[in-house]
C-alpha atoms as a PDB file:
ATOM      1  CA  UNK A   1       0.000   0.000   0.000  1.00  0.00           C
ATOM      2  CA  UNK A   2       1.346   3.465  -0.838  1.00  0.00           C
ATOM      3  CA  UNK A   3       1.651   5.835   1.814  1.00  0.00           C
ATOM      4  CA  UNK A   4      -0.955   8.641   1.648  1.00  0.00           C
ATOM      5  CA  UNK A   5       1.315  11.356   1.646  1.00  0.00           C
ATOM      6  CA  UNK A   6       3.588   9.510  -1.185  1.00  0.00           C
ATOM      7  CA  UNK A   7       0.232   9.408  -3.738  1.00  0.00           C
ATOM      8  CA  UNK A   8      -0.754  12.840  -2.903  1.00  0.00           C
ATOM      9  CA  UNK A   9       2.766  14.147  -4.473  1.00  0.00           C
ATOM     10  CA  UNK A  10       2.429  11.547  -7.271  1.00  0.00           C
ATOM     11  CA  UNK A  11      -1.132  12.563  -8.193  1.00  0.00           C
ATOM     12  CA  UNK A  12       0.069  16.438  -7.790  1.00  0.00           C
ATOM     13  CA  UNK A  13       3.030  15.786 -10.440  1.00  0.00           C
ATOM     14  CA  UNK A  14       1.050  14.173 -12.768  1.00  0.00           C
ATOM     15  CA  UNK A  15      -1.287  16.958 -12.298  1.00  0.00           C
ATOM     16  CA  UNK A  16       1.537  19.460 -13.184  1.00  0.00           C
ATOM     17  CA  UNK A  17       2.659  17.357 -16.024  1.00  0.00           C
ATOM     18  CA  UNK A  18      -0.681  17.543 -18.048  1.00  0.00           C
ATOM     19  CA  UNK A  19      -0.250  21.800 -16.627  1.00  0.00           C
ATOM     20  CA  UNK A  20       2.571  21.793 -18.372  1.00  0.00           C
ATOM     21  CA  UNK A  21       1.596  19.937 -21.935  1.00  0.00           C
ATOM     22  CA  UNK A  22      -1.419  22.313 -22.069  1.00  0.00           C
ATOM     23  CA  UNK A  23       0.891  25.272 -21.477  1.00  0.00           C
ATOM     24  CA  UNK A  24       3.116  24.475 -24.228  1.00  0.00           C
ATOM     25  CA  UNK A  25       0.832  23.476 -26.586  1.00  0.00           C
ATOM     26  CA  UNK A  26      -0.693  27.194 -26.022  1.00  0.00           C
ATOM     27  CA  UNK A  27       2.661  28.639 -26.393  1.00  0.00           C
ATOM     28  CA  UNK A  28       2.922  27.569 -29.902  1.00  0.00           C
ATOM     29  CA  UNK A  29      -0.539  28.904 -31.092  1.00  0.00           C
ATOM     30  CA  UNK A  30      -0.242  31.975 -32.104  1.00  0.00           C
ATOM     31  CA  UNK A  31      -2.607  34.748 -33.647  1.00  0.00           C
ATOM     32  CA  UNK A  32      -1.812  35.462 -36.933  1.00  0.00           C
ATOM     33  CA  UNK A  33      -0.671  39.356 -37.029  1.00  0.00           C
ATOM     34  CA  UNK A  34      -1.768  39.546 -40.759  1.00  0.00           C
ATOM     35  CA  UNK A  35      -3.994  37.279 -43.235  1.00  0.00           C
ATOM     36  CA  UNK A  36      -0.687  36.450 -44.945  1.00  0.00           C
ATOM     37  CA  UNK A  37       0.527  35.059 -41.472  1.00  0.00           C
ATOM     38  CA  UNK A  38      -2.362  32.287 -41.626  1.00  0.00           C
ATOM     39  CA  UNK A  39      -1.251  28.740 -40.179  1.00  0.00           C
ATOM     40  CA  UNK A  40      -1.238  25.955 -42.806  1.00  0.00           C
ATOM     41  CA  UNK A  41      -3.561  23.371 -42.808  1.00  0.00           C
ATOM     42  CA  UNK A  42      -1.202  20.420 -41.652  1.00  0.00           C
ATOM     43  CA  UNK A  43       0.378  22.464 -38.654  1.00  0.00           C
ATOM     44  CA  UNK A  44      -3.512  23.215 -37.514  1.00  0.00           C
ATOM     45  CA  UNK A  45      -4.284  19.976 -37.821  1.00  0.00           C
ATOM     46  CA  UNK A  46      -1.592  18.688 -35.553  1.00  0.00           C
ATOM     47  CA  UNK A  47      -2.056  21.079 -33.187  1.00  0.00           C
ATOM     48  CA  UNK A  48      -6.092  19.617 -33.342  1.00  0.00           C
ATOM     49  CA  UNK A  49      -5.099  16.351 -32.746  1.00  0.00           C
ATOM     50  CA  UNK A  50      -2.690  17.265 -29.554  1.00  0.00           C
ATOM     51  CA  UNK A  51      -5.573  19.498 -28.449  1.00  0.00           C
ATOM     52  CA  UNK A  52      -7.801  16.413 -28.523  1.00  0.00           C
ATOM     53  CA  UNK A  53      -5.138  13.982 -26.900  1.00  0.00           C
ATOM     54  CA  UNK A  54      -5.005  16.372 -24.012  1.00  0.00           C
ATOM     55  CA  UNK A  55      -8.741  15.675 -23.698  1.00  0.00           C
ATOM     56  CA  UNK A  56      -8.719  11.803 -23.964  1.00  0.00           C
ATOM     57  CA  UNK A  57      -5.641  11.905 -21.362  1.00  0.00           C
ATOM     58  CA  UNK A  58      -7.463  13.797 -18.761  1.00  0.00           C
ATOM     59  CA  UNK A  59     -10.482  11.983 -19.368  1.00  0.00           C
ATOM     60  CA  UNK A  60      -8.116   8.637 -19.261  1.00  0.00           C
ATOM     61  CA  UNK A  61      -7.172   9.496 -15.710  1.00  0.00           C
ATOM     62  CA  UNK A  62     -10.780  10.385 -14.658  1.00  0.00           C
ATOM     63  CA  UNK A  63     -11.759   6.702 -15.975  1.00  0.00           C
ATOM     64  CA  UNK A  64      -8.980   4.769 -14.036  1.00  0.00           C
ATOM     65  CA  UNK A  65      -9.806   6.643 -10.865  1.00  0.00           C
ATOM     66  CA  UNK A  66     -12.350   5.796 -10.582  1.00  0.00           C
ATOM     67  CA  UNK A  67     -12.822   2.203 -11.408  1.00  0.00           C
ATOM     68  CA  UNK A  68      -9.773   1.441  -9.377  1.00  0.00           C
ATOM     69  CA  UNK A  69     -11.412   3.766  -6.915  1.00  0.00           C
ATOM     70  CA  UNK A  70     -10.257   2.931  -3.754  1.00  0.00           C
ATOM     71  CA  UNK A  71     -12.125   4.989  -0.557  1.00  0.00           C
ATOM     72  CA  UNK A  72      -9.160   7.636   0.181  1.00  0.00           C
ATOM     73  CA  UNK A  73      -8.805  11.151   1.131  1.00  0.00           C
ATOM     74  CA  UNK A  74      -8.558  13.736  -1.715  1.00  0.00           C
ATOM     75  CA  UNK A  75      -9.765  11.136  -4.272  1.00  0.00           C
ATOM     76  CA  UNK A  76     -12.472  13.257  -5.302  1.00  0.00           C
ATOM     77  CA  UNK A  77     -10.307  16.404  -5.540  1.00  0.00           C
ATOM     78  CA  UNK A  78      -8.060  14.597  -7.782  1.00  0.00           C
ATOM     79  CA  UNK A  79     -10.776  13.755  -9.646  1.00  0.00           C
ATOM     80  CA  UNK A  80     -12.331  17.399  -9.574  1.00  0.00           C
ATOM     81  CA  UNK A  81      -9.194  18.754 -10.706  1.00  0.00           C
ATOM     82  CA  UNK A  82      -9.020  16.581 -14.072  1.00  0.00           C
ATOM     83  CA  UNK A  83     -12.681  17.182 -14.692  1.00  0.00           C
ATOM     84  CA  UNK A  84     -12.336  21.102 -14.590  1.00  0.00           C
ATOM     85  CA  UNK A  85      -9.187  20.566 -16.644  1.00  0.00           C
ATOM     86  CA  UNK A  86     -11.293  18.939 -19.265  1.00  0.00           C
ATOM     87  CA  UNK A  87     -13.873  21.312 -19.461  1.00  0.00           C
ATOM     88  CA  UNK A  88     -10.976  24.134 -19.801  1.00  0.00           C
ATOM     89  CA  UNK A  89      -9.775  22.089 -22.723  1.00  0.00           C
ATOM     90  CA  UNK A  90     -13.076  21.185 -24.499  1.00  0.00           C
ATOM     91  CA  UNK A  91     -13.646  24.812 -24.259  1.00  0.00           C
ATOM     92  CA  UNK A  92     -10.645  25.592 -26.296  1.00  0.00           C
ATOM     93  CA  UNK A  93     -10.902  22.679 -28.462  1.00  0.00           C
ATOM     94  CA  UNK A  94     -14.522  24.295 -29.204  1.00  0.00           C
ATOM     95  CA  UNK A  95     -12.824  27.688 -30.071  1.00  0.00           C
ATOM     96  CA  UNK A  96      -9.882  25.962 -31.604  1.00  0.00           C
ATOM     97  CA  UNK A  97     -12.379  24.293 -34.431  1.00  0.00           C
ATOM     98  CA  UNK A  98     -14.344  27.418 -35.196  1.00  0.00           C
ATOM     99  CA  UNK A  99     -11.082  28.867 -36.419  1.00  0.00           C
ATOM    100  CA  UNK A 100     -10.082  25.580 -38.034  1.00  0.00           C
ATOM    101  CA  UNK A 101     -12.806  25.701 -39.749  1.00  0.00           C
ATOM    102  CA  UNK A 102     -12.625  29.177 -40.979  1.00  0.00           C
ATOM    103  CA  UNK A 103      -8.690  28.762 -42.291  1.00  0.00           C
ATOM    104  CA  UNK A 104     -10.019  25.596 -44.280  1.00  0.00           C
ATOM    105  CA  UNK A 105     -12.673  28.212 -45.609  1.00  0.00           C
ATOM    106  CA  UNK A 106      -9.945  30.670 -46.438  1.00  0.00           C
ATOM    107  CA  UNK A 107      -7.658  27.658 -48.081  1.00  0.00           C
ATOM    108  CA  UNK A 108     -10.670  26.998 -50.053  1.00  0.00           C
ATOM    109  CA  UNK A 109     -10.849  30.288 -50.834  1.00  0.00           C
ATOM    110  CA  UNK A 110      -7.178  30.627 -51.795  1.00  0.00           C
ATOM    111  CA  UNK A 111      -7.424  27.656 -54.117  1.00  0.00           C
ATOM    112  CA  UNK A 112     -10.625  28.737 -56.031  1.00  0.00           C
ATOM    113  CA  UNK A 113      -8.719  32.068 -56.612  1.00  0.00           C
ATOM    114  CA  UNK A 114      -5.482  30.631 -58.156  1.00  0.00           C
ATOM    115  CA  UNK A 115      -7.697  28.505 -60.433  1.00  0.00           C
ATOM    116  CA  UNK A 116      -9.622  31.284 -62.393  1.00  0.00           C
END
């Protein structure tokens, strides 16, 4: 059995660890200054996808909490804390695919142009 105290700084530094993914990740998007400063496709994309993993990590640790929930102090914090994370993240996924979706408008756009 792991000592109480041991867990708590376990859970805390995987806790920081997912902190610090999400902080990077919104280090490297950027606003565009201009419209000729517009993010390609493939770099959005991947940023997307690492957006979502974030999700299906925190919701990951939520799952295995809980069915190998064990009656313990601060379980349900723990649990609290990934929950708000994920709603933190859906929320920018959310915003994240609204702007997605208007750069694949504007490559669209772009394309059509070059054509005629």
């Amino acid at each position: 059995m792991t000592d109480p105290a041991e867990r708590t700084k376990s859970e805390q530094a995987q806790l920081v660890l997912v902190a610090e993914r999400m902080e990077r990740l919104r280090a490297s998007i950027t606003v565009p200054s201009s419209p000729t400063d517009q993010p390609d496709l493939i770099g959005s994309s991947k940023q997307l996808a690492f957006l979502t993993s974030l999700v299906r990590d925190l919701s990951d640790e939520v799952l295995y909490r809980s069915v190998a929930a064990v009656p313990r102090a601060g379980l349900g914090q723990v649990i609290r804390a990934y929950t708000d994370a994920a709603v933190q993240a859906g929320e920018a996924i959310s915003h994240y695919t609204v702007a997605y979706s208007e750069l694949g408008f504007q490559h669209r756009y772009e394309a059509a142009s070059v054509r005629t």
